[in-house]
N, C-alpha and C. Protein backbone atom coordinates (compact mmCIF):
# COMPACT_ATOMS: atom_id res chain seq x y z
N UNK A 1 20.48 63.60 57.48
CA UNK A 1 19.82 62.47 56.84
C UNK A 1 19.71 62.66 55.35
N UNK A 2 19.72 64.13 54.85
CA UNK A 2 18.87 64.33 53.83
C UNK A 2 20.02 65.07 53.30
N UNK A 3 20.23 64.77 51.08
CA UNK A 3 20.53 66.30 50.80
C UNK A 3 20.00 66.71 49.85
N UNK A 4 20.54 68.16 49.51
CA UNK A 4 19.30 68.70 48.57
C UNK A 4 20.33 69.30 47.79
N UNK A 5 19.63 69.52 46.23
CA UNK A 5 20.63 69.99 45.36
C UNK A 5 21.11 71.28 45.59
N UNK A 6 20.77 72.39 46.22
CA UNK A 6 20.88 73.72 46.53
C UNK A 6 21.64 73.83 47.83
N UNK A 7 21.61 72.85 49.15
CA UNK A 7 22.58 72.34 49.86
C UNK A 7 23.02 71.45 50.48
N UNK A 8 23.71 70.97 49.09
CA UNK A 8 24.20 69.55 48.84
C UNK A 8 25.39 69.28 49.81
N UNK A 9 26.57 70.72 50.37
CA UNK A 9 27.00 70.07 50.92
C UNK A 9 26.97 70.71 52.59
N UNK A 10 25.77 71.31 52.62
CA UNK A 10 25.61 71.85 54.05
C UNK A 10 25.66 70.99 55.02
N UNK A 11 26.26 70.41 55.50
CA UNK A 11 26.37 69.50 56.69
C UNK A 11 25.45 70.10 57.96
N UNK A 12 25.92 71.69 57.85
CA UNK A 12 25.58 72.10 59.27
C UNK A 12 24.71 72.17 59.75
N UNK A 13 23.93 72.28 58.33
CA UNK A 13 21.84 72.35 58.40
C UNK A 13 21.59 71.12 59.20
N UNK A 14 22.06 70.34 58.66
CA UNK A 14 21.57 68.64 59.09
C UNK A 14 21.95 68.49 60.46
N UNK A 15 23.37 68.62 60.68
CA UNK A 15 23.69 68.13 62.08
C UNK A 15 22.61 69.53 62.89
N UNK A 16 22.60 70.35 62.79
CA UNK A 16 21.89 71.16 63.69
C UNK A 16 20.49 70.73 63.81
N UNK A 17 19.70 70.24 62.87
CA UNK A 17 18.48 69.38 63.28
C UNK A 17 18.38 68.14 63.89
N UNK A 18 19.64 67.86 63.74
CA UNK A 18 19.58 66.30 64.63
C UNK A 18 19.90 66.92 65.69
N UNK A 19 20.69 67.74 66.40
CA UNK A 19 20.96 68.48 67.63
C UNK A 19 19.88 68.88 68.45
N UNK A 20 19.12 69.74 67.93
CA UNK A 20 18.12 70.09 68.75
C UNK A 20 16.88 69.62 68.87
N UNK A 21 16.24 68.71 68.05
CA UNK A 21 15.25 68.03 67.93
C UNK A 21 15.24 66.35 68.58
N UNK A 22 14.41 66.05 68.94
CA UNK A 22 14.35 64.84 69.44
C UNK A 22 13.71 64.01 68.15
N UNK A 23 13.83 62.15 68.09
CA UNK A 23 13.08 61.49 67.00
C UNK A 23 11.31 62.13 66.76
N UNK A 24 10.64 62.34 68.10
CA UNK A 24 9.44 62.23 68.17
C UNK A 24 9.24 63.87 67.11
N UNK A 25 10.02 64.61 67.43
CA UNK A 25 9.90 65.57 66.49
C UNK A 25 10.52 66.01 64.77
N UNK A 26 10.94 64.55 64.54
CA UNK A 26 11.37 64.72 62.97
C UNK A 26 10.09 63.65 62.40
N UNK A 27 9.55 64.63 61.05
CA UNK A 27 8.99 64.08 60.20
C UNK A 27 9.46 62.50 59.94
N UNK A 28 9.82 62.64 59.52
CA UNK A 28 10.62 61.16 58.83
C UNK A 28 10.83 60.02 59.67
N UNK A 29 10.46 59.93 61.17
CA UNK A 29 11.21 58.64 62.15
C UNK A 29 9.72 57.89 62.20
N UNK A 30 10.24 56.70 61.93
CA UNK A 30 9.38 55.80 62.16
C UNK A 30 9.57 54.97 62.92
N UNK A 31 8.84 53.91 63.51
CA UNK A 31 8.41 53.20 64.73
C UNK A 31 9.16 52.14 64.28
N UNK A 32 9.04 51.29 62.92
CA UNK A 32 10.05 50.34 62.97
C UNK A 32 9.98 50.37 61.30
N UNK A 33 11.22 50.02 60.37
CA UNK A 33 11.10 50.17 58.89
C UNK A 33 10.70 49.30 58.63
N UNK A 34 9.25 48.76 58.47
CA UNK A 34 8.44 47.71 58.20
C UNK A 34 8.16 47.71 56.65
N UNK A 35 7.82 48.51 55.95
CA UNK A 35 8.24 48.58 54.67
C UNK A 35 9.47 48.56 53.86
N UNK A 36 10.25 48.66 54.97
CA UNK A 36 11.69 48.72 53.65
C UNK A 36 12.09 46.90 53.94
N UNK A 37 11.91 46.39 55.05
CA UNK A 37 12.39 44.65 55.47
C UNK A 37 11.01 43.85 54.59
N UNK A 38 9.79 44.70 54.27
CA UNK A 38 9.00 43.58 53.14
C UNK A 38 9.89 43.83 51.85
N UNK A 39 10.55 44.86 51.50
CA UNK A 39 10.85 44.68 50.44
C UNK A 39 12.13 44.13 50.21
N UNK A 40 12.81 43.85 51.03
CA UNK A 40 14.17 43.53 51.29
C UNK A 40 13.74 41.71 51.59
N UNK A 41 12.78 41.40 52.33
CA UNK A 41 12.10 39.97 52.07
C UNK A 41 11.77 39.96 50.98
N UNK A 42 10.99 40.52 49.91
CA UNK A 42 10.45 40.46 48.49
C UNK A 42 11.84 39.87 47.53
N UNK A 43 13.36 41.00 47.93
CA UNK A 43 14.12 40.36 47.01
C UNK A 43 15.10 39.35 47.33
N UNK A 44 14.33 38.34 48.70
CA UNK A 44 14.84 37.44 49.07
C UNK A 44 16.48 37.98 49.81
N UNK A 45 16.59 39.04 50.13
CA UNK A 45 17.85 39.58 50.47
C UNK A 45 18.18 38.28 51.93
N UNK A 46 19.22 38.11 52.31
CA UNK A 46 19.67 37.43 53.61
C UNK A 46 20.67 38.22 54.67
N UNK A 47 21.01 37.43 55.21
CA UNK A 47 22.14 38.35 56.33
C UNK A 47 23.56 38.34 56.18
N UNK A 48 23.58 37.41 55.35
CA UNK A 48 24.96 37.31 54.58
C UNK A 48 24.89 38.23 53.25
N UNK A 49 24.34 39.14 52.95
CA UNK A 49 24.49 40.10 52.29
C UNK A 49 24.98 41.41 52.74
N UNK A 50 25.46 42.21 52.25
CA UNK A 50 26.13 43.89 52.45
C UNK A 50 25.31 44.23 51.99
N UNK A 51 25.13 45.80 52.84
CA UNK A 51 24.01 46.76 52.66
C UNK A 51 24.26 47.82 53.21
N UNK A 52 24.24 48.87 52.43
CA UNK A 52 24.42 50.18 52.29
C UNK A 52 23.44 51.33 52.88
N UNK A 53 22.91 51.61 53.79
CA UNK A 53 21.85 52.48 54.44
C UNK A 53 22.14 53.93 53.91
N UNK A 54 21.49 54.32 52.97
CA UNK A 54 22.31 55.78 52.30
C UNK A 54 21.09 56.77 52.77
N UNK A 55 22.06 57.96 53.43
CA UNK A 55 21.38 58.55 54.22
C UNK A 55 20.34 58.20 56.07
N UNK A 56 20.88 57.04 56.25
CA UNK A 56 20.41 56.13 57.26
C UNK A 56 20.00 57.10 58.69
N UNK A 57 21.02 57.92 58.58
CA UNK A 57 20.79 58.93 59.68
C UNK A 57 21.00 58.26 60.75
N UNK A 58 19.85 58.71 62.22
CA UNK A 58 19.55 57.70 63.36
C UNK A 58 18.53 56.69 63.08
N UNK A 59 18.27 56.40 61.83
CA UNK A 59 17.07 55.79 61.49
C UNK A 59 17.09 54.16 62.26
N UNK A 60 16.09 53.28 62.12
CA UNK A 60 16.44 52.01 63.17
C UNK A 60 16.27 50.90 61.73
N UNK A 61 16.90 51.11 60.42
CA UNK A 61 16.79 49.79 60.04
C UNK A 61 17.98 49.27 60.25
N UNK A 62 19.33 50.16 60.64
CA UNK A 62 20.23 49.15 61.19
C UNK A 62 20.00 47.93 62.59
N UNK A 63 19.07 48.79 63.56
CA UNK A 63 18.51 47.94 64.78
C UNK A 63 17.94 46.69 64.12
N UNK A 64 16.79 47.26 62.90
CA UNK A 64 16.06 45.66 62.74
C UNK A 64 17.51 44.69 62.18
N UNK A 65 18.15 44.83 61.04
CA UNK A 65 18.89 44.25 60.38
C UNK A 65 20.00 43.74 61.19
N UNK A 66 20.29 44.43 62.49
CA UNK A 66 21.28 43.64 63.41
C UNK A 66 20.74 42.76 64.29
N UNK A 67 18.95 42.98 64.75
CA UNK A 67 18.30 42.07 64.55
C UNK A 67 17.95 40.84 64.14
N UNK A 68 18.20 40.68 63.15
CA UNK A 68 18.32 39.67 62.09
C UNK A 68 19.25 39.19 61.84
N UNK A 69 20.71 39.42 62.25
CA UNK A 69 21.74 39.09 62.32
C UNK A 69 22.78 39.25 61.11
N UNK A 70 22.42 40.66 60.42
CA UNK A 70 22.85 41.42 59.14
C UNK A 70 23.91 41.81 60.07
N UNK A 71 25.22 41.29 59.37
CA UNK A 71 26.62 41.60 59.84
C UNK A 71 27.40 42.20 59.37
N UNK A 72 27.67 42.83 58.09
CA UNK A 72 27.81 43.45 56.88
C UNK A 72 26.97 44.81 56.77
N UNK A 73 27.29 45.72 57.42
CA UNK A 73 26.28 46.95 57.13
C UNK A 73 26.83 47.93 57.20
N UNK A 74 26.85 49.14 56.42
CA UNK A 74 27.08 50.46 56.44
C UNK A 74 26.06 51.38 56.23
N UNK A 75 26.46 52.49 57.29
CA UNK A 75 25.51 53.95 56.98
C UNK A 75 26.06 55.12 56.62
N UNK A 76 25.60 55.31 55.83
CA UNK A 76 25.98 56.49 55.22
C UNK A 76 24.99 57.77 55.35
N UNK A 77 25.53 59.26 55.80
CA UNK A 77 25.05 60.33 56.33
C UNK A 77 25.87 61.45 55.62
N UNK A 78 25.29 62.72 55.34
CA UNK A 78 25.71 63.50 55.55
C UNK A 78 26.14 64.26 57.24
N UNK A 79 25.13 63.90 57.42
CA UNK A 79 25.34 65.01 59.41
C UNK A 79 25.59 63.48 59.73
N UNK A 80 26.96 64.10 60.29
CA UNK A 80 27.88 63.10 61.34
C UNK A 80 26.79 63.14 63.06
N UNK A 81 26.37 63.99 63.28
CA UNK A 81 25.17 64.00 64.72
C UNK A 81 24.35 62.97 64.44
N UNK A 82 23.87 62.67 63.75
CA UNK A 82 22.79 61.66 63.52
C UNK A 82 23.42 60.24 63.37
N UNK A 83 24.67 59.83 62.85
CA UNK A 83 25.27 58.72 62.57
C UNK A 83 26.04 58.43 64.60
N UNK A 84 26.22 59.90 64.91
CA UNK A 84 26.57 59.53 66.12
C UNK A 84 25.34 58.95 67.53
N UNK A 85 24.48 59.69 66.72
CA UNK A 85 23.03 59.18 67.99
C UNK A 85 22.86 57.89 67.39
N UNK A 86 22.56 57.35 66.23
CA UNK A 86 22.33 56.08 65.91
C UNK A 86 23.64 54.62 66.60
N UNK A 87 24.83 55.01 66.62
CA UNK A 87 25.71 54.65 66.91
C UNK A 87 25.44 54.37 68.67
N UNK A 88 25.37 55.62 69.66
CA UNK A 88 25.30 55.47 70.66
C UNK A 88 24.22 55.03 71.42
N UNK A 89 23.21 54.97 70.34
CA UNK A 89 21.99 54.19 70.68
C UNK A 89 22.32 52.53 70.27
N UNK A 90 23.07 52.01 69.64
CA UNK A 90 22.88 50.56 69.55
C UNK A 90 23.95 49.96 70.48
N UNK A 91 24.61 51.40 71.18
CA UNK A 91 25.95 50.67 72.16
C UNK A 91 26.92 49.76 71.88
N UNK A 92 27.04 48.72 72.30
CA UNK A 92 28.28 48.27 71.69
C UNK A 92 27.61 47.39 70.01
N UNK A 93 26.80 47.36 70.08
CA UNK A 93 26.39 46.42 68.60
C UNK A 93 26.87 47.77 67.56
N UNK A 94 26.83 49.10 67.71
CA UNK A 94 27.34 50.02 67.13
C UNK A 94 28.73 49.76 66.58
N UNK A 95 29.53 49.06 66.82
CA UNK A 95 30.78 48.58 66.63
C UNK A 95 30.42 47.59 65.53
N UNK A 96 29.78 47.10 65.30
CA UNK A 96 29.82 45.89 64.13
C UNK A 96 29.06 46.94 62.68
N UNK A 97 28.93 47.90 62.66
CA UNK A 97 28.36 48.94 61.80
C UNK A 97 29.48 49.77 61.25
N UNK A 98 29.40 49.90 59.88
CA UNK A 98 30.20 51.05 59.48
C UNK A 98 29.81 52.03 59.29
N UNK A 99 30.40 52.86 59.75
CA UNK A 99 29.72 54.69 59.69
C UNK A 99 29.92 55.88 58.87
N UNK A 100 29.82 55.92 57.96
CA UNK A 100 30.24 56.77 57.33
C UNK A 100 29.47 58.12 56.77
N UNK A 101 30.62 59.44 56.87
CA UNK A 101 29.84 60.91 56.44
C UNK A 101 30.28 61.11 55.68
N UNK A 102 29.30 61.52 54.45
CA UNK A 102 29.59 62.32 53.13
C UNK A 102 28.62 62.39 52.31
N UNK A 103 28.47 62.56 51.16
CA UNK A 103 27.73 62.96 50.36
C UNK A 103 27.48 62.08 48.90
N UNK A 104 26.40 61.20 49.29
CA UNK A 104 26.56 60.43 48.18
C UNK A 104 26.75 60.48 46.99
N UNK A 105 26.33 61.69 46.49
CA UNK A 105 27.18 62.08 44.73
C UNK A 105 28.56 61.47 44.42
N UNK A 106 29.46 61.91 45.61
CA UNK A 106 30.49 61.98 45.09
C UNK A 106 31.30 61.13 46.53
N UNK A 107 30.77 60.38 47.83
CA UNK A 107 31.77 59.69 48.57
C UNK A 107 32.63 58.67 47.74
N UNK A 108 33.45 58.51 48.42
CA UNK A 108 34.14 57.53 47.55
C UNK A 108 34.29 55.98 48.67
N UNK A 109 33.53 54.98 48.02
CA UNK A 109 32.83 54.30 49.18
C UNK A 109 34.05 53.45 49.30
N UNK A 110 34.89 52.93 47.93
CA UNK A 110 36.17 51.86 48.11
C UNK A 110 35.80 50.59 47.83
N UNK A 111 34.54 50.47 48.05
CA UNK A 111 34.18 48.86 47.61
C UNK A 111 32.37 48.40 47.03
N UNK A 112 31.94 47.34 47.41
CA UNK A 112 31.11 47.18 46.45
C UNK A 112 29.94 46.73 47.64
N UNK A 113 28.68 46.67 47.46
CA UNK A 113 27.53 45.70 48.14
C UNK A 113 25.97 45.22 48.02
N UNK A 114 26.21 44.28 48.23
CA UNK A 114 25.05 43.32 47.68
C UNK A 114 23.95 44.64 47.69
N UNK A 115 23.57 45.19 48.65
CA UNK A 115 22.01 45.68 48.89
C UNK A 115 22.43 47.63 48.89
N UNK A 116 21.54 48.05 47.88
CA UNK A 116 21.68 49.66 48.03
C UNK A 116 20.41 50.03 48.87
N UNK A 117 20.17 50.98 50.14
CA UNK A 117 18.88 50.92 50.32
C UNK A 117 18.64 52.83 50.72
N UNK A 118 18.00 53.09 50.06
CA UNK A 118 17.67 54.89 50.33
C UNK A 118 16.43 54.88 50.83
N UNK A 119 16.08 55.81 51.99
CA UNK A 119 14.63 56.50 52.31
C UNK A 119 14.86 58.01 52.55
N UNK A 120 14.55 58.63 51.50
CA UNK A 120 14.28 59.89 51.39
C UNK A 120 15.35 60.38 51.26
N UNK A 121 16.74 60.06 50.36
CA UNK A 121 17.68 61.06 49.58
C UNK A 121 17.24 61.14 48.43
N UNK A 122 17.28 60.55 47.75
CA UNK A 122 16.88 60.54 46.49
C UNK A 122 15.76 62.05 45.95
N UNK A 123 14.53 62.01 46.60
CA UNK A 123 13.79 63.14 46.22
C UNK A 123 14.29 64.21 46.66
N UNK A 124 15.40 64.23 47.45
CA UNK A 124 15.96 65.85 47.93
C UNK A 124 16.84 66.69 46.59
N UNK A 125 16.79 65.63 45.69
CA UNK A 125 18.00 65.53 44.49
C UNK A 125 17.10 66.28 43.55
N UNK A 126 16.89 67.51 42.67
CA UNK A 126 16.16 67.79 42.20
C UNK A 126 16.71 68.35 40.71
N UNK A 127 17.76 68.29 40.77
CA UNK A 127 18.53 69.00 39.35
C UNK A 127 18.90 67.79 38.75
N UNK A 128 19.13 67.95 37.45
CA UNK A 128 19.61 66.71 36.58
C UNK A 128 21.04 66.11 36.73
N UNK A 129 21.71 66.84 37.23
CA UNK A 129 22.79 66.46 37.22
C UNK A 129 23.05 65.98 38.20
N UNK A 130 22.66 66.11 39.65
CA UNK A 130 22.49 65.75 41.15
C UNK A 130 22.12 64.31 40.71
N UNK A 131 20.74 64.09 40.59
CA UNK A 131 19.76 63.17 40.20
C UNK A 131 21.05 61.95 39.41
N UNK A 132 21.57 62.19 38.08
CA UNK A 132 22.85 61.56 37.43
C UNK A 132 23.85 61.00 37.98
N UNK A 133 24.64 61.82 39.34
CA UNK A 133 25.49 61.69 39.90
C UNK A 133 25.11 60.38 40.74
N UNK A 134 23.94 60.54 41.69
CA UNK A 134 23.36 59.26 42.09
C UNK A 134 23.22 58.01 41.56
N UNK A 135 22.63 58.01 40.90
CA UNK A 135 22.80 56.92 39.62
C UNK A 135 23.74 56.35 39.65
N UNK A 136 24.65 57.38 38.94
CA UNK A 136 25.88 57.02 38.62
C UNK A 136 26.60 56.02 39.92
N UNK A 137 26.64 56.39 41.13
CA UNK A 137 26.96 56.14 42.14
C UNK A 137 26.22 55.03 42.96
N UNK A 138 25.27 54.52 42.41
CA UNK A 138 24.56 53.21 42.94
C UNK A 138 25.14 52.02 41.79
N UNK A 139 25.23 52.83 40.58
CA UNK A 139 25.74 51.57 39.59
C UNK A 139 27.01 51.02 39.94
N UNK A 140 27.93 51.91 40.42
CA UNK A 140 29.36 51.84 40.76
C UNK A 140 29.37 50.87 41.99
N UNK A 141 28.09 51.18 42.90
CA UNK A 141 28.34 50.29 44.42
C UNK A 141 27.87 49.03 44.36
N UNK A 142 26.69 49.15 43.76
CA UNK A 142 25.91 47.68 43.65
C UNK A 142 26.55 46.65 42.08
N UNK A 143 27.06 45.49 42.47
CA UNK A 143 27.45 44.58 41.42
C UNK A 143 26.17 43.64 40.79
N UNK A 144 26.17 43.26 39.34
CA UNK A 144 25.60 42.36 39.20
C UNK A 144 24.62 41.53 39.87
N UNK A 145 23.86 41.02 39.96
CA UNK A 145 23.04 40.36 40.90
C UNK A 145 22.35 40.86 42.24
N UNK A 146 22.80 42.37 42.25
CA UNK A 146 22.89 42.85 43.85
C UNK A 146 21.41 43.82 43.11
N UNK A 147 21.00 44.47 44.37
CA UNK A 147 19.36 44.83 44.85
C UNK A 147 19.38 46.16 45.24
N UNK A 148 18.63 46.94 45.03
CA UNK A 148 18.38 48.09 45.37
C UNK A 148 16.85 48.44 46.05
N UNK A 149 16.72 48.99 47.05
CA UNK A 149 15.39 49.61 47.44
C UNK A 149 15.47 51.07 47.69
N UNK A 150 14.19 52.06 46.97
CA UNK A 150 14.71 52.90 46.97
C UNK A 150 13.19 53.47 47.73
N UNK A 151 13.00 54.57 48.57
CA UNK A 151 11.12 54.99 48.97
C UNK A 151 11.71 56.68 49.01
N UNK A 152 10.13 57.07 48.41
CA UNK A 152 10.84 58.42 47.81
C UNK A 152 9.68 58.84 47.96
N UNK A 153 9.22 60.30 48.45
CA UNK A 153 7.64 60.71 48.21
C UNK A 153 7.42 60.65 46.91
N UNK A 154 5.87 60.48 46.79
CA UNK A 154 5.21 59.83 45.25
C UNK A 154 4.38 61.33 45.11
N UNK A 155 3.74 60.73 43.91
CA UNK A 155 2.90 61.94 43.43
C UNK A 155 1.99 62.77 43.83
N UNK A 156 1.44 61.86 45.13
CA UNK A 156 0.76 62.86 46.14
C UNK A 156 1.26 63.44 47.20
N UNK A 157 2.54 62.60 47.30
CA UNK A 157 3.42 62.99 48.56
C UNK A 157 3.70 65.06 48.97
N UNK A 158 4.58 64.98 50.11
CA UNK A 158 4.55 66.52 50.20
C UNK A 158 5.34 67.01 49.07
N UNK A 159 5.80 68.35 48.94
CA UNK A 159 6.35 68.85 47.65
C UNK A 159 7.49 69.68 48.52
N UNK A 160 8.02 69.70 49.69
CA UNK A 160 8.73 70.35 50.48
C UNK A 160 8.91 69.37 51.92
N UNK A 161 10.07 69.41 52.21
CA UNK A 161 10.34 68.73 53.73
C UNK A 161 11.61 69.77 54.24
N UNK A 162 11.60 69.68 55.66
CA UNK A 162 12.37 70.98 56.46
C UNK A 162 12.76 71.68 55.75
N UNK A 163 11.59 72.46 55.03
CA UNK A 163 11.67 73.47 54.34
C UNK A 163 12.38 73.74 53.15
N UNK A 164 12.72 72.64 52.60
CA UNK A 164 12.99 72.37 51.09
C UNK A 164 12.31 71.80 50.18
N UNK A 165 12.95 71.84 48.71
CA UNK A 165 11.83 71.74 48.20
C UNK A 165 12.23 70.19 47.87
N UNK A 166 11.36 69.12 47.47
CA UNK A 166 11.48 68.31 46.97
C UNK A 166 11.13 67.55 45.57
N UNK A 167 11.59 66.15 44.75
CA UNK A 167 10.48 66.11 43.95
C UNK A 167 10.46 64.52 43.99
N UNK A 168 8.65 64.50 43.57
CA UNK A 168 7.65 63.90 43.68
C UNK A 168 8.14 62.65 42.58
N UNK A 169 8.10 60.95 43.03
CA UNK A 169 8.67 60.50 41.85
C UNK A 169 7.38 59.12 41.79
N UNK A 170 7.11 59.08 40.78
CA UNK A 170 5.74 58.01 41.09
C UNK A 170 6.57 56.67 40.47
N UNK A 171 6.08 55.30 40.94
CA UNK A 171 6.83 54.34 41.14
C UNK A 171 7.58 53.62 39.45
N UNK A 172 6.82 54.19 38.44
CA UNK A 172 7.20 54.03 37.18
C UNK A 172 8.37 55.00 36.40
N UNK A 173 8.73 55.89 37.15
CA UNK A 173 9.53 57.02 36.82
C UNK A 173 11.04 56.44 37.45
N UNK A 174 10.41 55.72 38.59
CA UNK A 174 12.14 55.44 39.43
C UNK A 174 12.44 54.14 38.32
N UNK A 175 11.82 52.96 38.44
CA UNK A 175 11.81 52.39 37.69
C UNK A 175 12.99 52.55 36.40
N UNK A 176 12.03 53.47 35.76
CA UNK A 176 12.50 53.95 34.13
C UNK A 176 14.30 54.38 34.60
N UNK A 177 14.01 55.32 35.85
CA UNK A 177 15.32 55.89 36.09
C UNK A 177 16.63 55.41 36.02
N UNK A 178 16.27 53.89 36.76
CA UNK A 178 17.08 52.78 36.86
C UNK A 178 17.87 51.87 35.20
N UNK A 179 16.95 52.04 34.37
CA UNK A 179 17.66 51.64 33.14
C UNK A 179 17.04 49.83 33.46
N UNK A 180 17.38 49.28 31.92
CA UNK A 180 17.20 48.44 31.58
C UNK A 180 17.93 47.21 32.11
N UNK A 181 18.81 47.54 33.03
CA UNK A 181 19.84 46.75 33.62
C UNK A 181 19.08 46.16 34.53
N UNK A 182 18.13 46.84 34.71
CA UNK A 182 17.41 46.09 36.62
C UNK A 182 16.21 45.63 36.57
N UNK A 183 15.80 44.85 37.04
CA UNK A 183 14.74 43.93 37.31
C UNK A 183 13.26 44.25 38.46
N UNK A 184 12.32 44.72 38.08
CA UNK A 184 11.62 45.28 39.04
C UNK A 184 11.21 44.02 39.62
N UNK A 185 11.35 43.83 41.21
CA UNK A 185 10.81 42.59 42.12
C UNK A 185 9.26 43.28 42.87
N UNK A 186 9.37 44.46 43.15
CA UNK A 186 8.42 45.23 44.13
C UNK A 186 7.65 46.56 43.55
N UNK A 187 7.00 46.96 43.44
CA UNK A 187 6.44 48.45 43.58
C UNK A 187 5.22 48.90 44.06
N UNK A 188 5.57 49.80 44.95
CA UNK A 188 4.20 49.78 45.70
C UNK A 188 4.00 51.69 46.25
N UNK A 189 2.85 51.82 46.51
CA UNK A 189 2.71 53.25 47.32
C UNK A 189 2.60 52.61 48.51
N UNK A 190 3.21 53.51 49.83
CA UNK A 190 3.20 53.11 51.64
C UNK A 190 2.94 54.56 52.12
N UNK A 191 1.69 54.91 52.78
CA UNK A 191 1.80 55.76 54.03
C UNK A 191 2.38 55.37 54.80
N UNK A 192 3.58 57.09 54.93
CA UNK A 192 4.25 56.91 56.28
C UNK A 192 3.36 57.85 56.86
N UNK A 193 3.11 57.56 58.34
CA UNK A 193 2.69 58.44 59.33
C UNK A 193 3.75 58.90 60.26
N UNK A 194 3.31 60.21 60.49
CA UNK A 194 4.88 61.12 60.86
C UNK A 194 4.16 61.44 62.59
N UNK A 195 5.59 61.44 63.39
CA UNK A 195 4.87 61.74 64.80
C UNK A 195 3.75 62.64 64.88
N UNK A 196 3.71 63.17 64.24
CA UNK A 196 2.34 64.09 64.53
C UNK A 196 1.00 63.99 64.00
N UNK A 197 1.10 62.33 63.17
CA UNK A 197 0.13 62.17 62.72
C UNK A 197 -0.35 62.14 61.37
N UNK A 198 0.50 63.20 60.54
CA UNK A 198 0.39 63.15 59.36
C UNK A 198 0.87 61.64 58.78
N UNK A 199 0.17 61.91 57.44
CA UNK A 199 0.45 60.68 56.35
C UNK A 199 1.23 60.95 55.34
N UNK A 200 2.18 60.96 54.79
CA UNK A 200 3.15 60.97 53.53
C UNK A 200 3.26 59.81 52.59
N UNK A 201 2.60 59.97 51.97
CA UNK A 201 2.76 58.94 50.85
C UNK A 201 3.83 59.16 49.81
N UNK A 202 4.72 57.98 49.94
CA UNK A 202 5.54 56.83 49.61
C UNK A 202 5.93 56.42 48.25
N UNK A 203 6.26 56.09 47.43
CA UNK A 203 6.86 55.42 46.28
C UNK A 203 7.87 54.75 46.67
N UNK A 204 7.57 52.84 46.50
CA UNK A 204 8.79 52.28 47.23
C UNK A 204 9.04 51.32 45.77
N UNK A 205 10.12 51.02 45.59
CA UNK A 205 10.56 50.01 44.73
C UNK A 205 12.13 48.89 45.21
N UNK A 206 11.85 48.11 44.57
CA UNK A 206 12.66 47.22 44.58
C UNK A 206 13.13 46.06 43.59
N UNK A 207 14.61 46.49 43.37
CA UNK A 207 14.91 45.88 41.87
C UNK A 207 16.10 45.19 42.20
N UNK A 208 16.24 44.21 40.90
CA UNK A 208 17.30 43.25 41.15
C UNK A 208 18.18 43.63 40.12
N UNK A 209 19.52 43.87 40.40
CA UNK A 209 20.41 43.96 38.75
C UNK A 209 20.71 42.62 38.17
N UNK A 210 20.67 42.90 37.05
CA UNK A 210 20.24 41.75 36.14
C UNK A 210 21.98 41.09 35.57
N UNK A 211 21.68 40.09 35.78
CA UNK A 211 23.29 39.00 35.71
C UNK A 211 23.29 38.62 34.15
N UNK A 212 23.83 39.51 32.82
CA UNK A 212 24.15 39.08 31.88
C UNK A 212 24.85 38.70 31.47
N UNK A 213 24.95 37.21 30.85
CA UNK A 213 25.87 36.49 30.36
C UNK A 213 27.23 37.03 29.56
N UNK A 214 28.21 36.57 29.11
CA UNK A 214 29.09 37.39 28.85
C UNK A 214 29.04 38.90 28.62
N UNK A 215 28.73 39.57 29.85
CA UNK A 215 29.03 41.28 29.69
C UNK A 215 29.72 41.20 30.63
């Protein structure tokens, strides 16, 4: 689901936690992505839009969004195990999904889409140049007019997840991160509550890239 600048391209870490663990035992699974579809309603997104699930894992906002009748969707993973449980869990609607493993720094996606949407890559990114590469790589995917949502632990959030370290980005920092090109529609703090109860607080945003006239 996740990468981190120190092992950025360990696949094996990842697929081996999706292997032996069930949802009820990963931090991160939630009951339904009810915060990422307000903000994806906030920027008026539709189903005739493309959308990019980066780092999506087995996560279920492809379920809601096929739901909704989002026909246009890709996930993107490092651990191919997790893109495969998500896959064999939606059965044949798994077929109208694109699946893809690699490493968002540097995949080479081939094309372009309306909606970028991250939960929890982004803070695994902790070096400047990691952090850059991303960037770099959302500007390249998302065109003009197209939307980004990004939820990242915030300033109170944890400072480590499966035992890495992470960093903490409070909702004015992602913002800034993004450059002058984008349009803030959303920003908000969200407790997530994790199967076991805990609370992780959130930094969620949501921006529009901005359509300038002759550029």
């Amino acid at each position: 689901m996740w990468w981190h600048s120190e092992r950025m391209d360990d696949a094996d870490f990842w697929n081996e936690r999706y292997e032996r663990t069930a949802p009820a035992d990963r931090s991160w699974t939630e009951v339904w992505p009810v915060a990422t579809l307000a903000s994806l309603d906030a920027l008026g997104c539709m189903p005739d839009d493309s959308l990019i699930d980066v780092g999506g894992g087995s996560g279920l906002l492809v379920d809601a969004l096929i739901e909704r009748e989002w026909r246009d969707l890709c996930v993107l993973d490092l651990a191919g195990t997790a893109l495969s449980q998500a896959r064999a869990r939606l059965g044949v609607r798994g077929d109208e999904v694109s699946w893809r493993t690699g490493d968002v720094r540097t995949v080479d996606l081939a094309r372009t889409f309306t909606v970028w949407h991250d939960r929890a890559v982004l803070h695994f990114l902790t070096a400047p140049q990691d952090i850059a590469q991303y960037f770099a790589q959302l500007d390249r995917t998302v065109a003009p007019g197209g939307a980004a949502v990004i939820e990242v632990f915030g300033p109170t959030g944890p400072t480590q997840c499966s035992g890495l370290d992470v960093r903490q980005w409070a909702t004015e920092d992602l913002i800034a991160a993004f450059g002058p090109a984008w349009e803030t529609v959303r920003a908000t703090t969200v407790d997530h509550v994790t199967p076991s109860g805990a609370v992780q607080a959130f930094s969620t945003v949501a921006l529009r890239r901005i359509i300038r006239e002759n550029a």
